[in-house]
C-alpha atoms as a PDB file:
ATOM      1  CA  UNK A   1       0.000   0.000   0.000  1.00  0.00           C
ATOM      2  CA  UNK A   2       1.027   3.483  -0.783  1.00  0.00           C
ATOM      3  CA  UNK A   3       0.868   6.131   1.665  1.00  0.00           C
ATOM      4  CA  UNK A   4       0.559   9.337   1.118  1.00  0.00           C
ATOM      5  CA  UNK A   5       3.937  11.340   1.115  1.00  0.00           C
ATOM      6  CA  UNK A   6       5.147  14.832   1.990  1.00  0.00           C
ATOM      7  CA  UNK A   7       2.728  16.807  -0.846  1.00  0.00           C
ATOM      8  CA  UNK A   8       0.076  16.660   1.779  1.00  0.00           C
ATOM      9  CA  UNK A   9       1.813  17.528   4.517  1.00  0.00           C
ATOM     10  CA  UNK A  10       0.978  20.945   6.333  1.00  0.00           C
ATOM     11  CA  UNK A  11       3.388  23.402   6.037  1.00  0.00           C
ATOM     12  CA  UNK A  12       4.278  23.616  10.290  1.00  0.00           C
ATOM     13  CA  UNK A  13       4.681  20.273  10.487  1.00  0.00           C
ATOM     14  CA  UNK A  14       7.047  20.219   7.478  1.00  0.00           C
ATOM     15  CA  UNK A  15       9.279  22.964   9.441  1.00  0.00           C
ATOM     16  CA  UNK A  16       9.116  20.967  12.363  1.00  0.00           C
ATOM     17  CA  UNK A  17      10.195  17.810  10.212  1.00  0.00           C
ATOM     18  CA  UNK A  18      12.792  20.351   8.826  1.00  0.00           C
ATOM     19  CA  UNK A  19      13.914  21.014  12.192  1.00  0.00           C
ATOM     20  CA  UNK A  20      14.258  17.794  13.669  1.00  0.00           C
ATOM     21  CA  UNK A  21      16.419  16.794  10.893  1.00  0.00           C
ATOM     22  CA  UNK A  22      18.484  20.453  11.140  1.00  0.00           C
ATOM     23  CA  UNK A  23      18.905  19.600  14.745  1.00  0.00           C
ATOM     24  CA  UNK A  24      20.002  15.934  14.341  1.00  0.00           C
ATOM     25  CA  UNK A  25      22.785  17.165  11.601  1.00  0.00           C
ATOM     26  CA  UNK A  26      24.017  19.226  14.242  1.00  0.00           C
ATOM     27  CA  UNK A  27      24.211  16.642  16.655  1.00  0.00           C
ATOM     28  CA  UNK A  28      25.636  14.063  13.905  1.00  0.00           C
ATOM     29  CA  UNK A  29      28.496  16.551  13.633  1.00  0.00           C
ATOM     30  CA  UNK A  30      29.395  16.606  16.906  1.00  0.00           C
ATOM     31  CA  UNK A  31      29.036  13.016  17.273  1.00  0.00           C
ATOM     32  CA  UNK A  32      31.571  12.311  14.203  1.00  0.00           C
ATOM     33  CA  UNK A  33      34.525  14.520  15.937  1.00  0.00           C
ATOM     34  CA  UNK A  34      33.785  14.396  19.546  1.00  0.00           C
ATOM     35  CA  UNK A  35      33.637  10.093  19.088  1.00  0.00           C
ATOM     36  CA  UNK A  36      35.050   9.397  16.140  1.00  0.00           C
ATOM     37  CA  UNK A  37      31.755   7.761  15.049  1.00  0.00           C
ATOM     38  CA  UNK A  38      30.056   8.825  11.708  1.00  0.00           C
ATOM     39  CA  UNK A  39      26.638   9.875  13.422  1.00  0.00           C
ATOM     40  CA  UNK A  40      24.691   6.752  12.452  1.00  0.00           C
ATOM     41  CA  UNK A  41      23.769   6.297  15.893  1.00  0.00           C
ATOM     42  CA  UNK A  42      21.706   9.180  16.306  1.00  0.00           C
ATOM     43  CA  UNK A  43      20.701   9.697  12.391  1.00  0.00           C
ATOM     44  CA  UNK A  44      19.013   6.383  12.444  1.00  0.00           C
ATOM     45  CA  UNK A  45      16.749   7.003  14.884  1.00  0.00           C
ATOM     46  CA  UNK A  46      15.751  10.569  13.965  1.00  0.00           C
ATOM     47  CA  UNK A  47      15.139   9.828  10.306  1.00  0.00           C
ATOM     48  CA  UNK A  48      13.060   6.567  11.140  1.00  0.00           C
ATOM     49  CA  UNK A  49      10.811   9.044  13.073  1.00  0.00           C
ATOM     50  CA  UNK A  50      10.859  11.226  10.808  1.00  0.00           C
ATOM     51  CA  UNK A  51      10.365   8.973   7.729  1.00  0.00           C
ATOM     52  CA  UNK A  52       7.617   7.541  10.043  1.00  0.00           C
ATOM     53  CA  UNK A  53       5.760  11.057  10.581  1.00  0.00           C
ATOM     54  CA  UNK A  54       5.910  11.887   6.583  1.00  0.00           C
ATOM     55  CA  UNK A  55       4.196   8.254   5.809  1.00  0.00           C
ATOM     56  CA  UNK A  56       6.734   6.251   4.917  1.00  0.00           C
ATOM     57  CA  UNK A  57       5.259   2.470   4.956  1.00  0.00           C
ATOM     58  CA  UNK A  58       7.000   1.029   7.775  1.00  0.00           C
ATOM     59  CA  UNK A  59       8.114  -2.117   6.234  1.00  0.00           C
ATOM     60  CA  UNK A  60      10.719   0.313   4.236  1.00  0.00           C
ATOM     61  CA  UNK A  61      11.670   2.903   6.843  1.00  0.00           C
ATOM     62  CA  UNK A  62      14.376   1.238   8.642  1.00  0.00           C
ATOM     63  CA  UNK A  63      15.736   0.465   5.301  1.00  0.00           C
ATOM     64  CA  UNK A  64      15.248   4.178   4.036  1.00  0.00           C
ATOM     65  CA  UNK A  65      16.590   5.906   7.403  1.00  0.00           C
ATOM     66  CA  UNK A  66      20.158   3.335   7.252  1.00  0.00           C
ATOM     67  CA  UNK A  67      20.553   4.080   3.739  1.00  0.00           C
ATOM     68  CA  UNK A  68      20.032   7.722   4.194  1.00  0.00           C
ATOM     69  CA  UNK A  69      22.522   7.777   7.262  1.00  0.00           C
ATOM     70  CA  UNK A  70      25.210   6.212   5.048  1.00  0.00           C
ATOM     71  CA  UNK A  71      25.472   8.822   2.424  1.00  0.00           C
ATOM     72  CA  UNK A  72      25.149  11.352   5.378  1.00  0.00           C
ATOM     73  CA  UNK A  73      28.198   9.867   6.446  1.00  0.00           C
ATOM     74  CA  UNK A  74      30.218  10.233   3.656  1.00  0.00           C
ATOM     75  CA  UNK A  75      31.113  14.160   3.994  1.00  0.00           C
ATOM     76  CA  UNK A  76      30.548  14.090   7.869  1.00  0.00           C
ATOM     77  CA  UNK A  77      33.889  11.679   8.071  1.00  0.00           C
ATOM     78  CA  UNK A  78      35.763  12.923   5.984  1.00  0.00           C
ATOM     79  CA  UNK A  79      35.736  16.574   7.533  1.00  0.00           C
ATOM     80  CA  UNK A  80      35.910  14.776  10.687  1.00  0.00           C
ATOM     81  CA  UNK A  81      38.596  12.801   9.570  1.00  0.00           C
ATOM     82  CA  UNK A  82      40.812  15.487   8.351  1.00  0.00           C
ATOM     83  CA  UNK A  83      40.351  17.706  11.398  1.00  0.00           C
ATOM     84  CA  UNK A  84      41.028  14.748  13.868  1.00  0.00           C
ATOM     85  CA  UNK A  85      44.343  14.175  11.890  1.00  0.00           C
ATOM     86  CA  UNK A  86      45.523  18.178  12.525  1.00  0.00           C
ATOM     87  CA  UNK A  87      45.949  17.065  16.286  1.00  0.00           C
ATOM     88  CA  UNK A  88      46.541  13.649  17.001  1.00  0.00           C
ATOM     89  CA  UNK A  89      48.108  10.521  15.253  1.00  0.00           C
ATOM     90  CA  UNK A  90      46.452   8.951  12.975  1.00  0.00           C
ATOM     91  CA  UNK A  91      47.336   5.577  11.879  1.00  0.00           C
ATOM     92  CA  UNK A  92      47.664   4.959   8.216  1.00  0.00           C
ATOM     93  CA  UNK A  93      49.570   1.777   7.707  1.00  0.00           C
ATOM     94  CA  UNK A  94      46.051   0.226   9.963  1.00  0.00           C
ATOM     95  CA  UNK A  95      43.797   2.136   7.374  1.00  0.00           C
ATOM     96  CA  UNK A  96      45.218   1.020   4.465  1.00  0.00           C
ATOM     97  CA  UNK A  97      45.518  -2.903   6.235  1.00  0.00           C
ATOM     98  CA  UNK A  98      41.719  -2.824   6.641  1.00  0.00           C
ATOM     99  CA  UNK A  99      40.885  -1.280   3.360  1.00  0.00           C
ATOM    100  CA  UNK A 100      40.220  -4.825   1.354  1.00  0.00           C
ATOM    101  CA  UNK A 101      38.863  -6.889   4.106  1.00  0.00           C
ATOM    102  CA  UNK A 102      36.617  -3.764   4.883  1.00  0.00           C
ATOM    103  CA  UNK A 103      35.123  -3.050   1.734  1.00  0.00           C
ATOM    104  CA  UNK A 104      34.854  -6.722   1.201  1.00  0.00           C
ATOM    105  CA  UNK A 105      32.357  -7.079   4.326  1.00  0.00           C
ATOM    106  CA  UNK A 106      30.985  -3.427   3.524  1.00  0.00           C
ATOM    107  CA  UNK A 107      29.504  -5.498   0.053  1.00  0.00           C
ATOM    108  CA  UNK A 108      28.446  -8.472   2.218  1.00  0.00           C
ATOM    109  CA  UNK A 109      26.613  -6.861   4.893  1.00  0.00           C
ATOM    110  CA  UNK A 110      24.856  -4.444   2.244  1.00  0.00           C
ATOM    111  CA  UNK A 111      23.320  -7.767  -0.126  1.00  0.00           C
ATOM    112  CA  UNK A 112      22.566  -9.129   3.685  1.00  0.00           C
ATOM    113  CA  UNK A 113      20.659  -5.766   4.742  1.00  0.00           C
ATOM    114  CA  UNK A 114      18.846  -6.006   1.065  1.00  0.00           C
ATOM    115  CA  UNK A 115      17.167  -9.398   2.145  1.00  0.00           C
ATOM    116  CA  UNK A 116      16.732  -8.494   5.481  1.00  0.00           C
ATOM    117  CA  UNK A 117      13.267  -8.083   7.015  1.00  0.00           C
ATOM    118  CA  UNK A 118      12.937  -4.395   8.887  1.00  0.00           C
ATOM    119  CA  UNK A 119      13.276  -6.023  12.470  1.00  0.00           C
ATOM    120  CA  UNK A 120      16.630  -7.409  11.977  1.00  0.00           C
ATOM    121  CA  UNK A 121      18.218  -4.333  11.088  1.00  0.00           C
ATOM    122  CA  UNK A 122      16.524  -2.576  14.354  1.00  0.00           C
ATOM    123  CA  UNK A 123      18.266  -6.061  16.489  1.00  0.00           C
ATOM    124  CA  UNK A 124      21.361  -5.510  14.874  1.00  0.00           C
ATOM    125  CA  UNK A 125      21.325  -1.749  15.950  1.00  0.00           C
ATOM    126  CA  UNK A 126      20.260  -2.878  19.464  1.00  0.00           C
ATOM    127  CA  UNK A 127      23.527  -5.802  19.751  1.00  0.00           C
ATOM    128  CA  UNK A 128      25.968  -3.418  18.571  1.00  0.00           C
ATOM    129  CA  UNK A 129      24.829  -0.300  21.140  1.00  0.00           C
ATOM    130  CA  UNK A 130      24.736  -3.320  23.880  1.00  0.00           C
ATOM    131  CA  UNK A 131      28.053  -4.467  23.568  1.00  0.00           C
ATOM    132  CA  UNK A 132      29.725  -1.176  22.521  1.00  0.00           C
ATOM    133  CA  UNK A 133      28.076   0.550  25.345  1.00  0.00           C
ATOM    134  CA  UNK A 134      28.909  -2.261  27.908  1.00  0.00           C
ATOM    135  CA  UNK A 135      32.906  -1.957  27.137  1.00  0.00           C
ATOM    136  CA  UNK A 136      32.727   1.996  27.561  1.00  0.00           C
ATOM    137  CA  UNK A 137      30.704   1.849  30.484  1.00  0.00           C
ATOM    138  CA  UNK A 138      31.495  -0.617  32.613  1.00  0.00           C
ATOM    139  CA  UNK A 139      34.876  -1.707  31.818  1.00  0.00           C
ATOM    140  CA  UNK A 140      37.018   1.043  30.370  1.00  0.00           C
ATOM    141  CA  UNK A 141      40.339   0.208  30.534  1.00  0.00           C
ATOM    142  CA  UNK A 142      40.319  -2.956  32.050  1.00  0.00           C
ATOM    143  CA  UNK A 143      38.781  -5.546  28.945  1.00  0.00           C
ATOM    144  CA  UNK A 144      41.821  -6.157  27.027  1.00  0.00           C
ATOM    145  CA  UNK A 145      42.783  -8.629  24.503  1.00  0.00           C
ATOM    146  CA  UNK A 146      46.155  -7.721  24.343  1.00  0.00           C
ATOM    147  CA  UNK A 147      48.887  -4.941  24.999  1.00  0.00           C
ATOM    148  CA  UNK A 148      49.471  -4.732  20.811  1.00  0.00           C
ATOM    149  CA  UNK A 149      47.389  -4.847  17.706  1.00  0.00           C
ATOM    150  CA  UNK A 150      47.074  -8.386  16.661  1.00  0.00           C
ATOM    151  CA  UNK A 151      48.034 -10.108  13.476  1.00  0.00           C
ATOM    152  CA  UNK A 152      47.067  -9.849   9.900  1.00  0.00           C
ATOM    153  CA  UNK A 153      44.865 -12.565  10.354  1.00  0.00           C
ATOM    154  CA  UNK A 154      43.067 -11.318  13.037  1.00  0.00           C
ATOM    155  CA  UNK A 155      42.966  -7.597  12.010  1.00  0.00           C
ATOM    156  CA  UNK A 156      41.593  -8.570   8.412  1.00  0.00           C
ATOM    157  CA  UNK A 157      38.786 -11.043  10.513  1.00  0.00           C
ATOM    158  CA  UNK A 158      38.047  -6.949  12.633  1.00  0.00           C
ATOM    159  CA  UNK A 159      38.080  -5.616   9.624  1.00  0.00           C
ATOM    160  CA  UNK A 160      35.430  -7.588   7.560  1.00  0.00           C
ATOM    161  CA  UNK A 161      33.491  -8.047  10.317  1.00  0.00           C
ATOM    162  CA  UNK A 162      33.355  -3.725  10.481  1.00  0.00           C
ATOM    163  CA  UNK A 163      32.226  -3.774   6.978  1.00  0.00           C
ATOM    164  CA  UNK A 164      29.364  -6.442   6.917  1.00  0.00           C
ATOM    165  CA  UNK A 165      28.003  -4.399  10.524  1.00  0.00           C
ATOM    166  CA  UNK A 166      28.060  -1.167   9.724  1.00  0.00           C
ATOM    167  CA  UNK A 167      25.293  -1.514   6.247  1.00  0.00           C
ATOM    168  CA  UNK A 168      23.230  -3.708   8.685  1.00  0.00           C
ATOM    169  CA  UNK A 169      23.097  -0.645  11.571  1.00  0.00           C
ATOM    170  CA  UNK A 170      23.326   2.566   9.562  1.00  0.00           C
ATOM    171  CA  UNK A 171      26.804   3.579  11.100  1.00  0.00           C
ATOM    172  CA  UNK A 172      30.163   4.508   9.595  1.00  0.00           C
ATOM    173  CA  UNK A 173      31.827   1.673  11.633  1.00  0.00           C
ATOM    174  CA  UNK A 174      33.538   4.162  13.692  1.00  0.00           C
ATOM    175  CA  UNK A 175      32.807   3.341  16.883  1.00  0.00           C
ATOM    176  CA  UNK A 176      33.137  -0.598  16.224  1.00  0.00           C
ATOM    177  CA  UNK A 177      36.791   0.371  15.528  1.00  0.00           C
ATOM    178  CA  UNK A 178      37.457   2.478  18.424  1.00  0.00           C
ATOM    179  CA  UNK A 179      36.537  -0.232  20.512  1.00  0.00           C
ATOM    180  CA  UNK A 180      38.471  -2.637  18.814  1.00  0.00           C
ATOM    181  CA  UNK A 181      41.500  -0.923  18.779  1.00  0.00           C
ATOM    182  CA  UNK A 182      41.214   0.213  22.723  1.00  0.00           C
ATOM    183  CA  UNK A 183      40.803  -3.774  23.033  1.00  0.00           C
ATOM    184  CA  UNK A 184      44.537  -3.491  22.270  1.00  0.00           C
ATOM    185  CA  UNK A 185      45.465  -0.611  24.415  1.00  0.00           C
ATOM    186  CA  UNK A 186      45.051   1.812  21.990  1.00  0.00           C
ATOM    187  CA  UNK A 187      44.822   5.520  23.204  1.00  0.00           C
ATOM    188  CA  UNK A 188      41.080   6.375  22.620  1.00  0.00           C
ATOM    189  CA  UNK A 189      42.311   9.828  21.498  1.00  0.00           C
ATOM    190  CA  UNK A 190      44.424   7.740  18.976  1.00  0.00           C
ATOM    191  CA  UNK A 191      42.317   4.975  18.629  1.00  0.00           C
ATOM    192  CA  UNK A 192      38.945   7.705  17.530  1.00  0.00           C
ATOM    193  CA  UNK A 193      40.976   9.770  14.659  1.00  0.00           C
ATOM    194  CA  UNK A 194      42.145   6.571  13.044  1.00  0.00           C
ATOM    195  CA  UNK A 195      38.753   4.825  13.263  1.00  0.00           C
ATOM    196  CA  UNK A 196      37.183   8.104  11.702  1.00  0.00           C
ATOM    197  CA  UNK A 197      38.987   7.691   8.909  1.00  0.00           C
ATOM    198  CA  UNK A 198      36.867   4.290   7.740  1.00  0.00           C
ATOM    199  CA  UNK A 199      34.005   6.334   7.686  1.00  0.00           C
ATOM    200  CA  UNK A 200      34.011   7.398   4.275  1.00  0.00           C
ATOM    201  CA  UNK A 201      35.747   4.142   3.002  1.00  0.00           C
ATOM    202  CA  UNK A 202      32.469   2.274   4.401  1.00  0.00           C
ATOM    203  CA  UNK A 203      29.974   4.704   3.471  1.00  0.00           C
ATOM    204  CA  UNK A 204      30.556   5.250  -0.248  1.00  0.00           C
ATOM    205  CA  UNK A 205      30.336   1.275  -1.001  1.00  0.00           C
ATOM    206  CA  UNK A 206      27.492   1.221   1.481  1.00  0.00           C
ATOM    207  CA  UNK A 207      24.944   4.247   0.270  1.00  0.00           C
ATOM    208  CA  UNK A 208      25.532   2.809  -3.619  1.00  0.00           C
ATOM    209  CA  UNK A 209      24.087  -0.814  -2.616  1.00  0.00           C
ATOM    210  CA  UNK A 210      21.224   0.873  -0.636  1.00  0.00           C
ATOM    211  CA  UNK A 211      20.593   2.904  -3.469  1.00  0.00           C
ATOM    212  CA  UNK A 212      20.138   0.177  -5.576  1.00  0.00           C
ATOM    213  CA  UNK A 213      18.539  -2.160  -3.795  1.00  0.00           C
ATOM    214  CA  UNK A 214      16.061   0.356  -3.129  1.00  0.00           C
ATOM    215  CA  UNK A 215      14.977   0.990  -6.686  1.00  0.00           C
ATOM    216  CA  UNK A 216      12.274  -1.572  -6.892  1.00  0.00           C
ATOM    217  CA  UNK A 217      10.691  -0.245  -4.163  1.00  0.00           C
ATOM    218  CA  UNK A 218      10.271   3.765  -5.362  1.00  0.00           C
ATOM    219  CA  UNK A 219       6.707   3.455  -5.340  1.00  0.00           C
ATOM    220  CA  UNK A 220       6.560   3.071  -1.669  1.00  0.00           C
ATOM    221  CA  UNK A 221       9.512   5.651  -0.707  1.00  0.00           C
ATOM    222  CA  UNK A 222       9.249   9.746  -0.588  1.00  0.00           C
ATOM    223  CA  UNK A 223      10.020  11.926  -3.861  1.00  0.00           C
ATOM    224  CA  UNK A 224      13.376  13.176  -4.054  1.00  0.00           C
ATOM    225  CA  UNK A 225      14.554   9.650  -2.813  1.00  0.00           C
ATOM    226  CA  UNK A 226      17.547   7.344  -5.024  1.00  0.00           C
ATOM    227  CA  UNK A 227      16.647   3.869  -3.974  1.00  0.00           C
ATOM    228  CA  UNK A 228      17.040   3.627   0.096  1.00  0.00           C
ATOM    229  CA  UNK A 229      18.609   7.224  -0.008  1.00  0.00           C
ATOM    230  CA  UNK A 230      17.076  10.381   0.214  1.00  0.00           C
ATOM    231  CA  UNK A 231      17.924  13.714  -0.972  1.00  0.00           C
ATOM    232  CA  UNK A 232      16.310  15.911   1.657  1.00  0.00           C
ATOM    233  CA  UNK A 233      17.732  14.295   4.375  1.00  0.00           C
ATOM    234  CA  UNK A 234      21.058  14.228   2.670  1.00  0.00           C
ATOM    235  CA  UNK A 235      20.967  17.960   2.258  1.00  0.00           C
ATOM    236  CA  UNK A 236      19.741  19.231   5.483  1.00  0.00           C
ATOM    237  CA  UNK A 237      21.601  16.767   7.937  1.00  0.00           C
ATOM    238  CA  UNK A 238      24.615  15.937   6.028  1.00  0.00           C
ATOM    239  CA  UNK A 239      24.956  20.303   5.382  1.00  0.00           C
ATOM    240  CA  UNK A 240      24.882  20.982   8.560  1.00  0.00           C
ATOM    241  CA  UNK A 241      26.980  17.740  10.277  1.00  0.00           C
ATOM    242  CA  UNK A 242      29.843  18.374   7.747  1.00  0.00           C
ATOM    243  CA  UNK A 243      29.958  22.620   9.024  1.00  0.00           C
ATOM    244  CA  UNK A 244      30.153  21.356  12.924  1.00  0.00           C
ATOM    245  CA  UNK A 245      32.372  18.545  12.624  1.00  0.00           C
ATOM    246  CA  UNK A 246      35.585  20.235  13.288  1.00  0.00           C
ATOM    247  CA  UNK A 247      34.152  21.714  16.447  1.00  0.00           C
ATOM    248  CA  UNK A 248      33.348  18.346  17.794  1.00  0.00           C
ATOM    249  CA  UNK A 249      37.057  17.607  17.050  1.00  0.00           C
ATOM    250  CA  UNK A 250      38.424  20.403  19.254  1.00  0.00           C
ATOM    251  CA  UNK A 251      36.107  18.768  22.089  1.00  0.00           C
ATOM    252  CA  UNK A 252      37.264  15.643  22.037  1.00  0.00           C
ATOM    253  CA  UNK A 253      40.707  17.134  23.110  1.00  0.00           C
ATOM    254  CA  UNK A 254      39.361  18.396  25.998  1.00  0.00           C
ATOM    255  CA  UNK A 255      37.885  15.656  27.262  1.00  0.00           C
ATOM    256  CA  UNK A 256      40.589  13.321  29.270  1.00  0.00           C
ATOM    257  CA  UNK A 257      40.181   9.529  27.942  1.00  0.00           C
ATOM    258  CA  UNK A 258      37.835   8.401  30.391  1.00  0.00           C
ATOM    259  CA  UNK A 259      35.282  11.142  30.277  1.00  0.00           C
ATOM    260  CA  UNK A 260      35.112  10.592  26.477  1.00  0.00           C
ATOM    261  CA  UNK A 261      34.120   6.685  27.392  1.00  0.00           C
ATOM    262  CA  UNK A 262      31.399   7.628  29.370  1.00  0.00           C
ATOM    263  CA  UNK A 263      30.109   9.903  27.178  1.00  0.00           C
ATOM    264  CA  UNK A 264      30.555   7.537  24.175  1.00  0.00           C
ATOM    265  CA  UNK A 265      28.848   4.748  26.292  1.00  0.00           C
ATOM    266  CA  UNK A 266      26.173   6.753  27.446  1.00  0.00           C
ATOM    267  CA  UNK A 267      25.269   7.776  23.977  1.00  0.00           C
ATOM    268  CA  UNK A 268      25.414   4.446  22.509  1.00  0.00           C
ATOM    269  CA  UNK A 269      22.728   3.036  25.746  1.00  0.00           C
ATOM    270  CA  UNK A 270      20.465   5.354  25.037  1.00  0.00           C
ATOM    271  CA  UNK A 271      19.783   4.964  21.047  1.00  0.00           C
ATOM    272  CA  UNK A 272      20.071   1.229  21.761  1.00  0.00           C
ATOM    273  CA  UNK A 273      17.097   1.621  24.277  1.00  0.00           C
ATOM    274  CA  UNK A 274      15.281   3.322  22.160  1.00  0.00           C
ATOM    275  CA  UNK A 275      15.242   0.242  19.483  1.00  0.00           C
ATOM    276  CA  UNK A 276      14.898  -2.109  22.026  1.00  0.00           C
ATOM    277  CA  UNK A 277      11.528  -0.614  23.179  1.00  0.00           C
ATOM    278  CA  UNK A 278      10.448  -0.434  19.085  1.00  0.00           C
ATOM    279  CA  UNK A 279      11.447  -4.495  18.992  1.00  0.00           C
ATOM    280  CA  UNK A 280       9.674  -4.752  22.099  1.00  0.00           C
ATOM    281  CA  UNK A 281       6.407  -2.715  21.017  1.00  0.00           C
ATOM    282  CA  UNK A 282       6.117  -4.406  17.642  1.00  0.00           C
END
């Protein structure tokens, strides 16, 4: 069934749905250089509202909102990425180790999400903020696998497993990275501006299957959308996130290493909660 889409929607409620999503690309900004995280977290969840309030059936708008939040990520990284690398060490030898194995699972997970019933991307988002937000939390320095990065076996296992998440849950891969790499004892102020720099690298192979995959499905999706992407929300969340992501850079440096845990941790509970009660209420 086709709902009716944003042509009949009143004009205030269009600025508020305008708002919402100015507000969230402000937040997604600050989110990619204060955490090193490409803003899926909170994108997701604003845009599935948002697709939700502008009649988007609801058997597509998980799929819509994660594919939307991928190309959002794109320019929100990279910014991120570059400011990150004007004050702390990035490592590019990792970056270029994961680049293969990355993009490899970035193609998996994105033919997996394209079968995928709506539910099991919301479960996905809720295991990921569980575990992530468990380490940060609860554990901080003390769950470690090891005082060094491991092997290339093991790194190229992290970093196709990265890929194939990161399509399923809308997010750049980011914070799967950070907390990965603090596994090893990894500064987090070392371990964010190198995992920021996967953003894009995820993204772009990411928002082209979603765009794709979403082309049989047009009927049912907003105007202005390619596939599981869509243009407004591109503009007005990925604009804004891209001005404010060097500011959320500078923060991160003055947060010590475990305030920025907490924070990160905190963050990541509450959009998993928010899922969880959707998987719950369904």
């Amino acid at each position: 069934m086709v709902h009716s889409l944003p042509f009949s929607i009143p004009l205030d409620h269009m600025l508020w749905l305008s708002g919402a999503l100015l507000v969230a690309g402000f937040a997604t900004g600050i989110l990619a250089g204060l955490f090193g995280v490409g803003g899926g977290a909170i994108i997701v969840p604003v845009l599935y509202e948002v697709f939700g309030a502008v009649g988007v059936d609801d058997s597509e708008r998980m799929h819509l909102a994660v594919g939307s939040a991928l190309a959002i990520i794109v320019p929100t990284a990279l910014r991120a990425f570059f400011a990150h690398r004007l004050r702390t060490k990035v490592d590019s030898s990792l970056l270029r180790r994961w680049a293969l194995p990355v993009v490899a699972g970035v193609i998996f997970g994105t033919l997996l999400a394209a079968v995928s019933p709506d539910v099991v991307l919301k479960a996905a988002f809720v295991g990921f903020a569980a575990l992530m937000s468990s380490k940060m939390l609860f554990a901080g320095s003390r769950w470690t696998l090891g005082d060094k990065l491991p092997g290339r076996a093991a790194m190229t296992a992290y970093g196709f497993g990265i890929g194939a998440a990161s399509p399923l849950i809308g997010i750049s891969g980011g914070g799967i990275a950070t907390v990965v790499l603090t596994l090893y004892r990894v500064p987090i102020h070392d371990a964010i501006a190198t995992s920021v720099g996967l953003g894009a690298l995820i993204a772009v192979p990411g928002t082209i299957g979603y765009m794709l995959s979403g082309i049989p499905h047009l009927d049912n999706l907003p105007p202005l959308s390619i596939g599981y992407v869509s243009l407004p929300a591109l503009v007005l969340v990925g604009g804004v996130a891209t001005l404010v992501a060097p500011l959320g850079a500078r923060l991160a440096h003055a947060f010590t290493r475990r305030q920025l845990e907490i924070g990160f941790g905190l963050f990541l509970l509450l959009m998993g909660l928010r899922f969880l009660a959707a998987l719950i209420l369904e």
